[in-house]
C-alpha atoms as a PDB file:
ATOM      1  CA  UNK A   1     110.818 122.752  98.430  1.00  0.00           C
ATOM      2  CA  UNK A   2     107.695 120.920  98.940  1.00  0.00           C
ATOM      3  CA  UNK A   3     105.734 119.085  96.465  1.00  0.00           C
ATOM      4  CA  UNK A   4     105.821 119.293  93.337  1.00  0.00           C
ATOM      5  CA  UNK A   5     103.930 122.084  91.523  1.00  0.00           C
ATOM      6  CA  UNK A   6     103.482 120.264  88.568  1.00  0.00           C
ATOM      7  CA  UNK A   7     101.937 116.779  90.229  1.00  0.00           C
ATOM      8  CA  UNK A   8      98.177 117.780  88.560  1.00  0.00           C
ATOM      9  CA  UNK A   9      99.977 117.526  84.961  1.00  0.00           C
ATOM     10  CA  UNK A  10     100.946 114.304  85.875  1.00  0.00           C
ATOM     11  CA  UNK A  11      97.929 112.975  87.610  1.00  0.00           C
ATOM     12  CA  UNK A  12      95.386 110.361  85.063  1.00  0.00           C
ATOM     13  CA  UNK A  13      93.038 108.114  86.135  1.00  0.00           C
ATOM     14  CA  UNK A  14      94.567 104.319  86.917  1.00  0.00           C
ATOM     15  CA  UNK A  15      91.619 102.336  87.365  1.00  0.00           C
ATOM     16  CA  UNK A  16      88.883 101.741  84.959  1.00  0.00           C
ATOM     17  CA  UNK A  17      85.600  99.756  84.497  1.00  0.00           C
ATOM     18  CA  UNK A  18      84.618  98.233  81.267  1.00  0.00           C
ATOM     19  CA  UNK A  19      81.317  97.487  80.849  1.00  0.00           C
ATOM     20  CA  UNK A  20      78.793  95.724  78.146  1.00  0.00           C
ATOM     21  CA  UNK A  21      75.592  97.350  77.149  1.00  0.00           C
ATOM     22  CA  UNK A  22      73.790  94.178  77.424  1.00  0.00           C
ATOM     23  CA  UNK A  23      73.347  92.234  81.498  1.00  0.00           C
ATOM     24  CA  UNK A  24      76.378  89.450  82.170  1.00  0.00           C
ATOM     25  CA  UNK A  25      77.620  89.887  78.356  1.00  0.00           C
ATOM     26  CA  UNK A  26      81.157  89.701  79.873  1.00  0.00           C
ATOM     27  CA  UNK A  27      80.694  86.740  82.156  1.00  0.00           C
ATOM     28  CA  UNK A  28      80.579  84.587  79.362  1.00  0.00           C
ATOM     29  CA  UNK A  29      83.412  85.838  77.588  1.00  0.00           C
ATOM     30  CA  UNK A  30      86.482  84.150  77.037  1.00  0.00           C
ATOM     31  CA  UNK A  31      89.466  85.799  79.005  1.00  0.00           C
ATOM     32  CA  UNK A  32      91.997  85.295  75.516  1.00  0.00           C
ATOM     33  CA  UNK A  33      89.670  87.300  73.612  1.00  0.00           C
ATOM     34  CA  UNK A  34      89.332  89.975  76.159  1.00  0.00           C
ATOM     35  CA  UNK A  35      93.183  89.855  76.371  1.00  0.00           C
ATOM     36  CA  UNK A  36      93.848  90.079  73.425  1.00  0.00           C
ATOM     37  CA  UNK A  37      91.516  93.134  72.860  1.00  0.00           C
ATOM     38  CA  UNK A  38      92.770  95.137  75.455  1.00  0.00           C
ATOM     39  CA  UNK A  39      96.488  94.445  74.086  1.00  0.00           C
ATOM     40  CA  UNK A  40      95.909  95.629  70.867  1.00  0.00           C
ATOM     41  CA  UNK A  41      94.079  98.436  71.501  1.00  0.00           C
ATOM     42  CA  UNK A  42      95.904  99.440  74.746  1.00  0.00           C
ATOM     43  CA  UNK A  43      98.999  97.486  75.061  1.00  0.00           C
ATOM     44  CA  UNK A  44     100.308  95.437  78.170  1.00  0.00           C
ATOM     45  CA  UNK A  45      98.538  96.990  81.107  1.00  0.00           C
ATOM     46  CA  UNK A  46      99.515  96.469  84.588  1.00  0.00           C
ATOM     47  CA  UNK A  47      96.344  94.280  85.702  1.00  0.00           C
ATOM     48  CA  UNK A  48      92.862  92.942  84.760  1.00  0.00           C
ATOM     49  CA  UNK A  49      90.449  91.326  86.865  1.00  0.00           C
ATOM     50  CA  UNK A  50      86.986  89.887  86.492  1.00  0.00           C
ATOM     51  CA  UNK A  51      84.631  91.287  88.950  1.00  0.00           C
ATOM     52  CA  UNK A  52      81.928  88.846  90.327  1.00  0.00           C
ATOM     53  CA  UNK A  53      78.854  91.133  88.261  1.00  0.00           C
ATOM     54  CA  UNK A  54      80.868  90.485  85.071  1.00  0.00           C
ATOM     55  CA  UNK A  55      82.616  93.967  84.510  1.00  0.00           C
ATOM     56  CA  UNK A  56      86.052  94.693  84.075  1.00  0.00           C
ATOM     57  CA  UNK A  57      88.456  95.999  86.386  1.00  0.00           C
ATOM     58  CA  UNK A  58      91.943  97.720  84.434  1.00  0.00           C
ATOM     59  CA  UNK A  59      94.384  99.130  86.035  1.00  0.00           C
ATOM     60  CA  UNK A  60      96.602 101.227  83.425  1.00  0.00           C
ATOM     61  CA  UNK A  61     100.192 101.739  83.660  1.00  0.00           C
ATOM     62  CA  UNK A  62     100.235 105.485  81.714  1.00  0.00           C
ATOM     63  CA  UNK A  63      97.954 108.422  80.778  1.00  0.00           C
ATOM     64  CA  UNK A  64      98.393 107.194  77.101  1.00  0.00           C
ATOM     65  CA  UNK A  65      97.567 103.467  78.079  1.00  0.00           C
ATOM     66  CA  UNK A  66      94.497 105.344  79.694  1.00  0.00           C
ATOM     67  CA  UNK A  67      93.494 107.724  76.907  1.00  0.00           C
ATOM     68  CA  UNK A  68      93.100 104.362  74.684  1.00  0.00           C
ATOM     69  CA  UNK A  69      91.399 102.183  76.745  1.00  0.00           C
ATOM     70  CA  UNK A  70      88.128 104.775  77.006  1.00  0.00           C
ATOM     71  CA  UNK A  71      88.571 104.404  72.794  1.00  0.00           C
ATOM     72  CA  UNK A  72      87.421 101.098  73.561  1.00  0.00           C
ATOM     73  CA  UNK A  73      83.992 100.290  71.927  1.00  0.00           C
ATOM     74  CA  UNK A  74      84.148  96.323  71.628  1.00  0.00           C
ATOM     75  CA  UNK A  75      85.123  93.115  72.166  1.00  0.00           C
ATOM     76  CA  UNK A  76      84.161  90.617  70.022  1.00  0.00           C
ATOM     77  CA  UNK A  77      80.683  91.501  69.143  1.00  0.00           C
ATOM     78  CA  UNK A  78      79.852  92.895  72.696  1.00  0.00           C
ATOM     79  CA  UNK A  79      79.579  96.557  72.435  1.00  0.00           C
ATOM     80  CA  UNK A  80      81.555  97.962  75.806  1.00  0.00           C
ATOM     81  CA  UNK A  81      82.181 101.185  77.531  1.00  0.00           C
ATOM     82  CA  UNK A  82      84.855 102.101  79.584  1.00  0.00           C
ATOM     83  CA  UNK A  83      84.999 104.399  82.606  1.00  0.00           C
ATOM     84  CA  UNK A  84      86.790 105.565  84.998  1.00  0.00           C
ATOM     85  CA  UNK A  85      86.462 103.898  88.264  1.00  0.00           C
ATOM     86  CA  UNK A  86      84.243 106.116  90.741  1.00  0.00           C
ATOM     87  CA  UNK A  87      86.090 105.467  94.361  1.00  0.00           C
ATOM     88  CA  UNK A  88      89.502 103.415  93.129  1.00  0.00           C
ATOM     89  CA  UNK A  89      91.207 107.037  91.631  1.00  0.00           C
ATOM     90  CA  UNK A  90      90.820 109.207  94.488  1.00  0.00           C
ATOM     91  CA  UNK A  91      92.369 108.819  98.171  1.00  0.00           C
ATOM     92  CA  UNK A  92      91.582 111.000 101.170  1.00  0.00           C
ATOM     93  CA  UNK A  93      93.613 112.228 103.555  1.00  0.00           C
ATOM     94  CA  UNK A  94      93.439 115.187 106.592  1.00  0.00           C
ATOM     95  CA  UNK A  95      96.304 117.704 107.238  1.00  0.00           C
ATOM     96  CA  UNK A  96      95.569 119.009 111.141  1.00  0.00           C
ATOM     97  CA  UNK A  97      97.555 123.097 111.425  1.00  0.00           C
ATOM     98  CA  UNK A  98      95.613 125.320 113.589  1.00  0.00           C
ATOM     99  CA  UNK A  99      97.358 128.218 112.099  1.00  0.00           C
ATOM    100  CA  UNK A 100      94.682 127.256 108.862  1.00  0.00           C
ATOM    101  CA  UNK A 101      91.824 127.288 111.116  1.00  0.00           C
ATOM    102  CA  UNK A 102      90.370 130.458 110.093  1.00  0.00           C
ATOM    103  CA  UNK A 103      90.833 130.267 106.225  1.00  0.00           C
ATOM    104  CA  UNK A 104      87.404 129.364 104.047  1.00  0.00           C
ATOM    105  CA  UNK A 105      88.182 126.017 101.919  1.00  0.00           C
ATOM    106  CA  UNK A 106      87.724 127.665  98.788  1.00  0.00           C
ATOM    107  CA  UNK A 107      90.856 129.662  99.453  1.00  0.00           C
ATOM    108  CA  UNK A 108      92.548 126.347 101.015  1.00  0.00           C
ATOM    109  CA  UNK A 109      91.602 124.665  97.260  1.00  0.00           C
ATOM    110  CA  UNK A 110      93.655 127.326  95.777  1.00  0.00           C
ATOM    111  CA  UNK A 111      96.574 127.061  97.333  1.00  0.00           C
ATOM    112  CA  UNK A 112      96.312 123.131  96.526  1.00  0.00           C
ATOM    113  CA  UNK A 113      95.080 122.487  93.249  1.00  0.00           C
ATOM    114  CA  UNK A 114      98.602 122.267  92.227  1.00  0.00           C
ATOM    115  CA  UNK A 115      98.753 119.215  94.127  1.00  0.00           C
ATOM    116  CA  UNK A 116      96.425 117.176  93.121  1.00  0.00           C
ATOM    117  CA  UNK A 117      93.976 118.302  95.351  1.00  0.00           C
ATOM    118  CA  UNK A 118      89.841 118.242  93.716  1.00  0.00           C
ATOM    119  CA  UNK A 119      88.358 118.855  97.228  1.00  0.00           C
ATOM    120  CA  UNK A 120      88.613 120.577 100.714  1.00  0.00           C
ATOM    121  CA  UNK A 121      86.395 119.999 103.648  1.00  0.00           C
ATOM    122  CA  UNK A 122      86.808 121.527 107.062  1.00  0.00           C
ATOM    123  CA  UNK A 123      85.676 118.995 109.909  1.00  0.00           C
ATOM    124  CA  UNK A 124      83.264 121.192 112.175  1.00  0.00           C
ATOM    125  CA  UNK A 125      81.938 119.706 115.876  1.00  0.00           C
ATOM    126  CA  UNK A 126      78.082 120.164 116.623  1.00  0.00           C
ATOM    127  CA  UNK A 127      77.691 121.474 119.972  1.00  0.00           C
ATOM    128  CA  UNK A 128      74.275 123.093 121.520  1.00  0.00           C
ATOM    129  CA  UNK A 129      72.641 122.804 117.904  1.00  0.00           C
ATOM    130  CA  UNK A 130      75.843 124.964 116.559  1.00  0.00           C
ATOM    131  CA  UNK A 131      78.652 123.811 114.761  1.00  0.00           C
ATOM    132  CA  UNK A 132      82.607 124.567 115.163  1.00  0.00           C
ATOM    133  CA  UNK A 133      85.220 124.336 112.500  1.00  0.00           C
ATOM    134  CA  UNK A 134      88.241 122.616 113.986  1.00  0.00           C
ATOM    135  CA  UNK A 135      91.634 122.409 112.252  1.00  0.00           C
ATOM    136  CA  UNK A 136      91.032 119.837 110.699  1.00  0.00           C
ATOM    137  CA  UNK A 137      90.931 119.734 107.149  1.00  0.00           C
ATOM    138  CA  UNK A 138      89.322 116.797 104.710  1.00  0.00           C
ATOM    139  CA  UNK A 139      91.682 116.807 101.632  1.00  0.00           C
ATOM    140  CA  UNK A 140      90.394 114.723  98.165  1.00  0.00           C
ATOM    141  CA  UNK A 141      93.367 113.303  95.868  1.00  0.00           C
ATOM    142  CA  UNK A 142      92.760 112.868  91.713  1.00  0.00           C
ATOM    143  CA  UNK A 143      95.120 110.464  92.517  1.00  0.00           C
ATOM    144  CA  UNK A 144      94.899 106.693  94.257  1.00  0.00           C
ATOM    145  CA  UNK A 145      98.213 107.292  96.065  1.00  0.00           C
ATOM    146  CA  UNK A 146      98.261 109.663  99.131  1.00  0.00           C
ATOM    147  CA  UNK A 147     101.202 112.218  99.158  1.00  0.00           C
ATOM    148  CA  UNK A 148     103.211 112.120 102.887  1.00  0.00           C
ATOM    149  CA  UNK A 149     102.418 116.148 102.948  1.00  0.00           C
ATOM    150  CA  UNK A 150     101.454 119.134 101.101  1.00  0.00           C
ATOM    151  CA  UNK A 151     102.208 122.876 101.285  1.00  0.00           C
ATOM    152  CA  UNK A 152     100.030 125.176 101.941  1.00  0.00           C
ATOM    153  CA  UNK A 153     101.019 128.900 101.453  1.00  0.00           C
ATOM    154  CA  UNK A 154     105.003 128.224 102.934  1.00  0.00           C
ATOM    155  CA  UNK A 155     103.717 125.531 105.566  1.00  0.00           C
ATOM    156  CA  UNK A 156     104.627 122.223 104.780  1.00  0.00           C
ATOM    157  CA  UNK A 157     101.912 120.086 106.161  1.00  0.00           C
ATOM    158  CA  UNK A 158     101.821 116.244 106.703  1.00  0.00           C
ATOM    159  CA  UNK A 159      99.039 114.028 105.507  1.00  0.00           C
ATOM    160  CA  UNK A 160      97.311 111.365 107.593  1.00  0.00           C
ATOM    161  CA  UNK A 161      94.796 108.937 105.372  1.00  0.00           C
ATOM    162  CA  UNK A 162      91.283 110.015 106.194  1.00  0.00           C
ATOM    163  CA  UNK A 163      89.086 107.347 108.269  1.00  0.00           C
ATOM    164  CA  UNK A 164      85.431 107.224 107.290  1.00  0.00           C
ATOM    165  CA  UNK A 165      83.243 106.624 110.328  1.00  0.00           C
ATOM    166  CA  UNK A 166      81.360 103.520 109.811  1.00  0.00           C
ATOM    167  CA  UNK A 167      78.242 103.695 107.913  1.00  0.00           C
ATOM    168  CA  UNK A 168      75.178 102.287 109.662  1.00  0.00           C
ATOM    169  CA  UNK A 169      71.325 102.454 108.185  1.00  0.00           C
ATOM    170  CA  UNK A 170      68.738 104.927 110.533  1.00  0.00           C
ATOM    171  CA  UNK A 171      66.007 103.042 109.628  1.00  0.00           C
ATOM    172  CA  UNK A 172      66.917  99.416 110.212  1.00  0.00           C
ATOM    173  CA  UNK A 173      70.409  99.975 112.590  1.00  0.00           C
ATOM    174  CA  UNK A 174      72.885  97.590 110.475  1.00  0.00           C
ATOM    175  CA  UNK A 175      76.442  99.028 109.419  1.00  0.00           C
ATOM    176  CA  UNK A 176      77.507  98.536 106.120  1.00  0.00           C
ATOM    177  CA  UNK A 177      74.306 100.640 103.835  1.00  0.00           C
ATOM    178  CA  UNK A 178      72.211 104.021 104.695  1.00  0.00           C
ATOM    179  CA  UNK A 179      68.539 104.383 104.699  1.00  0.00           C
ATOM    180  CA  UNK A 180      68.359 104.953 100.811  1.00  0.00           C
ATOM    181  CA  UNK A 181      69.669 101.558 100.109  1.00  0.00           C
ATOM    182  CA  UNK A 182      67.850  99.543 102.778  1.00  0.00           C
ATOM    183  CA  UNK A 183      65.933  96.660 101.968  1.00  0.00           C
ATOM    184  CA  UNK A 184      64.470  96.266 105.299  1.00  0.00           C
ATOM    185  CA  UNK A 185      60.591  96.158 105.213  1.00  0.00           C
ATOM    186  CA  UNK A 186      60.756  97.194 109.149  1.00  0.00           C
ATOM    187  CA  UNK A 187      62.166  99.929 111.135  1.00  0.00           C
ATOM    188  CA  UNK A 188      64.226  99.190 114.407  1.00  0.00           C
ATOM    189  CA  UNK A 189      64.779 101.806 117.035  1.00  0.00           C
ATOM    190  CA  UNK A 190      68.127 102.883 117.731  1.00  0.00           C
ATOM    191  CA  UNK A 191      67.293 102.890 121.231  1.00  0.00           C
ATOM    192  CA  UNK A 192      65.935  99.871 122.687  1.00  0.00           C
ATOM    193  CA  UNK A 193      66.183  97.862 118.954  1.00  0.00           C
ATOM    194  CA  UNK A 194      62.192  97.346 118.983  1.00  0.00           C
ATOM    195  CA  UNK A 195      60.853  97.140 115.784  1.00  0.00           C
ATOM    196  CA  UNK A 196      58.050  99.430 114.474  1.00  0.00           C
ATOM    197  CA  UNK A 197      59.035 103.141 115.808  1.00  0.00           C
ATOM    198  CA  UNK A 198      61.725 105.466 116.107  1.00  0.00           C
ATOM    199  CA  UNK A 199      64.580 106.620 119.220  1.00  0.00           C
ATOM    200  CA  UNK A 200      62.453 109.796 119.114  1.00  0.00           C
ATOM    201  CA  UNK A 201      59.126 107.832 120.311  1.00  0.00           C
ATOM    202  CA  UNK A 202      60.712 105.484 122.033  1.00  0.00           C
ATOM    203  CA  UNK A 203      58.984 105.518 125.702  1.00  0.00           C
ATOM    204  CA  UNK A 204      61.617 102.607 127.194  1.00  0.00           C
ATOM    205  CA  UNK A 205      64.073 103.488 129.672  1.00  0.00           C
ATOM    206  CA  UNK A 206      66.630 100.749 128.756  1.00  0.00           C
ATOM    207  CA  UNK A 207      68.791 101.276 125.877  1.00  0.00           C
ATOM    208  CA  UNK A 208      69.677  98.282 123.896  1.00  0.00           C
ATOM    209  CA  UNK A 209      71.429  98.181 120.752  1.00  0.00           C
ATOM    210  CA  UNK A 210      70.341  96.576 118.047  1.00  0.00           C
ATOM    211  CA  UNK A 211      73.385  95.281 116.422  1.00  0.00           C
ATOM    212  CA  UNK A 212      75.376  94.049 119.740  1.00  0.00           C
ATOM    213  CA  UNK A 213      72.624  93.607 122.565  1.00  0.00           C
ATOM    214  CA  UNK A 214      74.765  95.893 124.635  1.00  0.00           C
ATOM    215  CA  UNK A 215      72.900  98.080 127.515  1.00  0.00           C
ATOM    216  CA  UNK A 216      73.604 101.170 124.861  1.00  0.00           C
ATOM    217  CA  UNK A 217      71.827 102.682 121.812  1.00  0.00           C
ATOM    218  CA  UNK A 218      72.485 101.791 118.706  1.00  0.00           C
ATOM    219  CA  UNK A 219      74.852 104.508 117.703  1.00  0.00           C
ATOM    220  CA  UNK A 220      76.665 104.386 120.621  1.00  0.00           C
ATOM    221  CA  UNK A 221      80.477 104.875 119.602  1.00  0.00           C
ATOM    222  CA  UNK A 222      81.320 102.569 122.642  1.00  0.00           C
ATOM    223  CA  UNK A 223      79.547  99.666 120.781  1.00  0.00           C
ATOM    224  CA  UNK A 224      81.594  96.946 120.226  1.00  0.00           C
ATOM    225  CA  UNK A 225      80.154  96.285 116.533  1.00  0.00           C
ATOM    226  CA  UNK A 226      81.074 100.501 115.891  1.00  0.00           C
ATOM    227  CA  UNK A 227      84.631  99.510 116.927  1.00  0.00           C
ATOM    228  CA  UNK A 228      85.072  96.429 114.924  1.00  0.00           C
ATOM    229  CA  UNK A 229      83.454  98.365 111.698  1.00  0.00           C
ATOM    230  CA  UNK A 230      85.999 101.123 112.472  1.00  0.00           C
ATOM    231  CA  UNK A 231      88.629  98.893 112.740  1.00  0.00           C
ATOM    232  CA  UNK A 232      87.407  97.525 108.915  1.00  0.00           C
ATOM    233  CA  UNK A 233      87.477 100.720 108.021  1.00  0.00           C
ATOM    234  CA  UNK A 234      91.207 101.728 108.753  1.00  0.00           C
ATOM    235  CA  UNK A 235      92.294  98.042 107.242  1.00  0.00           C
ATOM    236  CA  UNK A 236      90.098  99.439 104.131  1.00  0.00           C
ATOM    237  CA  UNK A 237      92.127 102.818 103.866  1.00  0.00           C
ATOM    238  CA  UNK A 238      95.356 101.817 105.288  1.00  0.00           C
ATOM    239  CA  UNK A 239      96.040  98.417 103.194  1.00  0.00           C
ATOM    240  CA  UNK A 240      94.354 100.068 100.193  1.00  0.00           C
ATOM    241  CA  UNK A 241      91.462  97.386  99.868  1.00  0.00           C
ATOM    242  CA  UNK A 242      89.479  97.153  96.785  1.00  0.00           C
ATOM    243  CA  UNK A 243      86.246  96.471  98.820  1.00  0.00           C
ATOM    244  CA  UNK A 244      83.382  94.852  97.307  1.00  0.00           C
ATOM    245  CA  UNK A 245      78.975  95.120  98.860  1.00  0.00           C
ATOM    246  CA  UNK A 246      77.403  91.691 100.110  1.00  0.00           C
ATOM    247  CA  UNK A 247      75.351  91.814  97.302  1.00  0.00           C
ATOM    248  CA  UNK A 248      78.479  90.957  95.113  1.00  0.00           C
ATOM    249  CA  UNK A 249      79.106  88.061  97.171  1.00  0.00           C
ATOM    250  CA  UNK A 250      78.103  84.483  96.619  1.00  0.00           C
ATOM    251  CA  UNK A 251      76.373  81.872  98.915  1.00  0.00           C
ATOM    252  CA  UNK A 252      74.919  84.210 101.102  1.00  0.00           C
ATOM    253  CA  UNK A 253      73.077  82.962 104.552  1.00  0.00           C
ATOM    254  CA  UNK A 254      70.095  84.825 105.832  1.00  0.00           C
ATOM    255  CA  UNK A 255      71.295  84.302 109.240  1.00  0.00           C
ATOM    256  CA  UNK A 256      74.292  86.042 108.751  1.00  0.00           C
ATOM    257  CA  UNK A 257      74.549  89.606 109.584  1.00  0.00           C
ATOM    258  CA  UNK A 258      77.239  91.051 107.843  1.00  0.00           C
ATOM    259  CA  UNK A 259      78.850  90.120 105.331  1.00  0.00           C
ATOM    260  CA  UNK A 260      82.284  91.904 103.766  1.00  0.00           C
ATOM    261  CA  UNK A 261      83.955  91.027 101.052  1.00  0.00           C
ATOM    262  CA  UNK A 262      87.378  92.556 101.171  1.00  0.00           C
ATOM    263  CA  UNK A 263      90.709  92.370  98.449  1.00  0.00           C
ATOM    264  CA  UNK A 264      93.658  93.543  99.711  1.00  0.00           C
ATOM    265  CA  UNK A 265      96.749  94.272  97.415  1.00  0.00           C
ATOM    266  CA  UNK A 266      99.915  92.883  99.628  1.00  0.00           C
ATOM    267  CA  UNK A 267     103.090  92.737  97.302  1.00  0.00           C
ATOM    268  CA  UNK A 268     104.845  90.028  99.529  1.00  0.00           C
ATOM    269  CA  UNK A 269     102.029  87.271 100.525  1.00  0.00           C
ATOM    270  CA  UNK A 270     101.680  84.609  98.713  1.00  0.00           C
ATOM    271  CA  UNK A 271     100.506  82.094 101.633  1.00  0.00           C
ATOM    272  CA  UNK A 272      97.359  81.179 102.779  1.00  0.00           C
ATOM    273  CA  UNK A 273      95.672  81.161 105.858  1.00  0.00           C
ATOM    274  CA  UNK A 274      92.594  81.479 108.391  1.00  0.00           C
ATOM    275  CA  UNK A 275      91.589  81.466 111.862  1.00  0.00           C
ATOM    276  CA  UNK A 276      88.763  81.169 114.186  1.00  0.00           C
ATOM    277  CA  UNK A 277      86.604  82.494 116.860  1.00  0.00           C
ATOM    278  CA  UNK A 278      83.278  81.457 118.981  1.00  0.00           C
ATOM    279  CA  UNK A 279      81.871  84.579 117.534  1.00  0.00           C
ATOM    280  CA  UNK A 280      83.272  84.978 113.869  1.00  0.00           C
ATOM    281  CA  UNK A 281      85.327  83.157 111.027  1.00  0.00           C
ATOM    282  CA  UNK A 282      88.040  85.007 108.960  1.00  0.00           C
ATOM    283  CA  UNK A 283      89.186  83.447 106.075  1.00  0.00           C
ATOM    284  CA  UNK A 284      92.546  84.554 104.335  1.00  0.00           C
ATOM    285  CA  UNK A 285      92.627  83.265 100.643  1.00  0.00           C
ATOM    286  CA  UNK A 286      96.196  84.610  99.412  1.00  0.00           C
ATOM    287  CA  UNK A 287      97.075  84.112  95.712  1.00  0.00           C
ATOM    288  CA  UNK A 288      99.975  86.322  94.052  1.00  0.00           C
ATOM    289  CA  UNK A 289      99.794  89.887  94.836  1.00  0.00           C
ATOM    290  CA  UNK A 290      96.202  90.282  96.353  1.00  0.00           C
ATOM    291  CA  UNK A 291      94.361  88.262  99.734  1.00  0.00           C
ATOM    292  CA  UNK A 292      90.847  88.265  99.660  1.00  0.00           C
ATOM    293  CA  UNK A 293      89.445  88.172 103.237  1.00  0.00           C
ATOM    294  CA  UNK A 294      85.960  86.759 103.452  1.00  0.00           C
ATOM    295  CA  UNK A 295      84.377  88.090 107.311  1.00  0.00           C
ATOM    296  CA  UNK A 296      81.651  86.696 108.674  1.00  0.00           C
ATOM    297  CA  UNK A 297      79.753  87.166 112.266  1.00  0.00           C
ATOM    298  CA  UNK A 298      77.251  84.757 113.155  1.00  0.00           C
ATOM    299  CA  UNK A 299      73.541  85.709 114.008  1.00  0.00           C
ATOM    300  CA  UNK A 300      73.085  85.325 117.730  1.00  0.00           C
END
């Protein structure tokens, strides 16, 4: 047998964001109260946390527990809404069999969506202007915990998580946002780092990239900056971080260039730590079940 057919009857969001109509209404409120809201309505739930913009983070314990809490209209006098979370319920993982590599997804989807499956995306390599499909398969979860494997027609087919490549903005070069959410009032070339045109104007015949002075563009995958952001990335998926933008982040210093804000849920830390480098400061704050880790590399 392989997995369950009836995991989707089982599946129900875990995470979920309350919310007050009115800016910072939560920040202000006292945690009893919002306890004691949540317990009456919902009953003991497994966790509730205070994000730094003033919302709500709930994790549920049940699809009942769940079912109540979007019931939930107030607390106090603060009118509320609650939603589900929008990354927190899903997880991604790939399944690699080449003997799938000429079936469409939609037909892939059907032979999932008994397992939980929402989503199927075949990886494809660009070569000469054309792209390839490759075996490899993209498969979205309703459901924060990745299965080991899945079955597909009478294959059974193990699941690796899925690792994002790192995000990094076309318009100014820095990881971590894409052109629609830069705040950059400049472009930088990705291929010499010179403000004020693009790689496809670019007349110089020395790469340099923007983010690492390296002799290479910008979105060279050889970067140094590209493999520390990957690295971040697999910690992300791997350690199942609850990851949180610069912009949610307090004291911030111009001169610093990136900024990440990272919790990570560890079930046996509870010790604190940190160490340094010329180049960069990690900070390990561990209390109970989660360790924040506050990274920081310094402006050359």
């Amino acid at each position: 047998m392989g997995p369950s057919s009836n995991q989707q009857s089982n599946a129900f969001s875990k995470f979920y964001v309350i919310s007050s109509e009115a800016n910072n209404d939560l920040k202000l409120t006292s945690p009893i109260l919002i306890h004691k809201t949540i317990l009456a309505l919902v009953g003991d739930v497994k966790s509730i946390k205070k994000l730094n913009n003033g919302n709500l983070l709930i994790e549920v314990l049940n699809s009942k527990q769940a079912e109540n809490l979007i019931k939930l209209e107030k607390i106090g006098n603060i009118q509320v809404k609650a939603s589900p979370h929008h990354t927190l319920n899903h997880s991604k993982g790939v399944v690699s069999e080449s003997e799938f590599q000429r079936d469409l997804e939609e037909d892939l989807l059907d032979c999932l969506k008994n397992q939980n499956v929402i989503v199927v995306k075949r990886i494809t390599l660009k070569r000469n202007g054309q792209n390839f499909p490759t075996k490899h398969l993209i498969l979205t979860f309703n459901n924060p915990t990745l299965p080991k494997s899945v079955k597909i027609a009478y294959i059974n087919c193990p699941v690796k998580p899925y690792i994002p490549d790192p995000i990094r903005c076309f318009k100014c070069q820095k990881f971590g946002h894409t052109i629609t959410a830069c705040r950059s009032n400049k472009e930088n070339c990705a291929r010499c780092s010179l403000p004020d045109h693009n790689s496809q104007t670019c007349k110089s015949t020395t790469p340099k990239c923007f983010n690492c002075s390296g002799e290479h563009p910008s979105f060279s995958r050889s970067c140094p900056r590209y493999k520390l952001e990957k690295e971040i990335q697999t910690i992300k998926i791997t350690k199942k971080i609850i990851s949180r933008s610069p912009t949610d982040c307090n004291g911030q210093n111009p001169k610093t260039r990136y900024f990440i804000f990272l919790c990570i849920k560890f079930f046996s830390y509870t010790s604190s730590s940190s160490k340094q480098s010329p180049n960069s400061t990690i900070t390990t704050h561990c209390h109970k079940k989660y360790i924040c880790f506050s990274y920081n590399i310094k402006s050359n």
